[in-house]
Protein backbone atom coordinates (compact mmCIF):
# COMPACT_ATOMS: atom_id res chain seq x y z
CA UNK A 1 79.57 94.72 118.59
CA UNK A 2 82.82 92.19 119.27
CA UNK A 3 85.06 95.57 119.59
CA UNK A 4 87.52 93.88 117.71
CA UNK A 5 88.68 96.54 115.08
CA UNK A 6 88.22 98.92 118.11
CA UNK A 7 90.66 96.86 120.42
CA UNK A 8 93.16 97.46 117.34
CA UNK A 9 92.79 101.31 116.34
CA UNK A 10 96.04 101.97 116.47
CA UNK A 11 96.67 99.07 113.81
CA UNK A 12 93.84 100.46 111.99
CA UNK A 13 94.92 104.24 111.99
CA UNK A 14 98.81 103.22 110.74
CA UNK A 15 96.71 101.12 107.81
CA UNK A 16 94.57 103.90 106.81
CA UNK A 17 97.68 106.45 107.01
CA UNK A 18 99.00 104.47 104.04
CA UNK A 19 96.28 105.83 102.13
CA UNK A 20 95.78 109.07 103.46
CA UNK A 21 99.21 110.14 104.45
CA UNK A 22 98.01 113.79 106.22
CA UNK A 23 94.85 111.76 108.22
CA UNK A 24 95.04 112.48 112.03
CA UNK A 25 92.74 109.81 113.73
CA UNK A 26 90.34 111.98 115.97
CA UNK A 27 90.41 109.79 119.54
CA UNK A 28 93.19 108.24 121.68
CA UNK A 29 93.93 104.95 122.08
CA UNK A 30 96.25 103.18 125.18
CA UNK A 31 99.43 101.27 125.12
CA UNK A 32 97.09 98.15 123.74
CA UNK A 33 95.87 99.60 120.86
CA UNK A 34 92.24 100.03 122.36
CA UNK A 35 90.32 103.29 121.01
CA UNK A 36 89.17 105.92 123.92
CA UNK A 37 85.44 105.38 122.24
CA UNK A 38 85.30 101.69 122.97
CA UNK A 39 82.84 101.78 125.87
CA UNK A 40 81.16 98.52 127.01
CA UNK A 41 82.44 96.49 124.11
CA UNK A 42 80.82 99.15 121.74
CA UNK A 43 81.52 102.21 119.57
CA UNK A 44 80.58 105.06 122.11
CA UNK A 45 80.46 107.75 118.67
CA UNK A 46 79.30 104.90 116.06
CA UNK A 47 76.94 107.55 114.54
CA UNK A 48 79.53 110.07 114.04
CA UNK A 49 82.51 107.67 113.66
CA UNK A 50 85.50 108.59 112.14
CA UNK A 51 85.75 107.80 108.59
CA UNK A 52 88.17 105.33 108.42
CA UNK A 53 85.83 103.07 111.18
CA UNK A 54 83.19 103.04 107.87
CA UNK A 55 83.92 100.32 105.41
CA UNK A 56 81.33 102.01 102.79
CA UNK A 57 82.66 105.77 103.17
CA UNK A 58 86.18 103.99 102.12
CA UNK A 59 84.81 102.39 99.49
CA UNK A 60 82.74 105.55 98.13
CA UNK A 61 85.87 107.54 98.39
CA UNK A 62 88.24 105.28 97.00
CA UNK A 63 85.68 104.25 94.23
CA UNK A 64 86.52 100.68 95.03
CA UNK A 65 85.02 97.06 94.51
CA UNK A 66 82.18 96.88 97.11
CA UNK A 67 82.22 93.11 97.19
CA UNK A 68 86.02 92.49 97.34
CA UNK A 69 86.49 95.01 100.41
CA UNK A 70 83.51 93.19 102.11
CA UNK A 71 85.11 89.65 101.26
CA UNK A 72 88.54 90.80 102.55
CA UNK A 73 86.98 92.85 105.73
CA UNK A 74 85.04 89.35 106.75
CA UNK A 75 88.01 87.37 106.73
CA UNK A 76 90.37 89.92 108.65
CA UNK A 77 86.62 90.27 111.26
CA UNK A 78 86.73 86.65 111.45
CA UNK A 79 90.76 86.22 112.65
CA UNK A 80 90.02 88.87 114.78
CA UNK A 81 87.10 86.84 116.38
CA UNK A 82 89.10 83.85 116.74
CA UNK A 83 92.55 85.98 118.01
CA UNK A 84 90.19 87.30 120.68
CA UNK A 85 88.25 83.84 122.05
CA UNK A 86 84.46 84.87 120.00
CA UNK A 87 82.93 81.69 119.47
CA UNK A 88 82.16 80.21 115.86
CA UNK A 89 78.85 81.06 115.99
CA UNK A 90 79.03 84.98 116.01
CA UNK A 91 81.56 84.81 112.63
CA UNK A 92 80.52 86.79 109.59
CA UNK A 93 79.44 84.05 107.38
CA UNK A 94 78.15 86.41 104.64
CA UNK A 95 77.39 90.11 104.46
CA UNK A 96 74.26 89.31 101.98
């Protein structure tokens, strides 16, 4: 619930465009980057998300390494955090 992919959708959206060239990203975002859903630091359609906001419906569609994503999605979480002030203590230390 740190809102940090969120606060970047439009970063996200140009990423996942790479892979899926015809996706159109379902929500807004404003001149920040910041996703119309983000309400109250949180994912206002998290439920029905989009699926490029669901790290397992990548990997089940893209058939890829479950535990590589996950390594590489911590890391880019975690410089998030730190870009955005979270303290130490609410890092992803390990998704096991």
């Amino acid at each position: 619930m740190c809102g940090c992919c969120c606060k970047r959708i439009s970063v996200a959206v140009d990423f996942y465009s790479k892979m899926e060239p015809e996706y159109k990203f379902p929500y807004t975002w404003d001149e920040n980057g910041v996703c119309e859903k983000l309400i109250n630091n949180m994912c206002s359609v998290y439920e029905n998300r989009p699926e490029m906001c669901s790290i397992d419906k990548i990997i089940e569609k893209y058939q890829l390494n479950k535990e590589a994503v996950y390594a590489y999605n911590i890391g880019s979480c975690n410089k998030m955090m730190e870009q955005d002030g979270i303290t130490e203590e609410f890092r992803i230390k390990n998704y096991l």
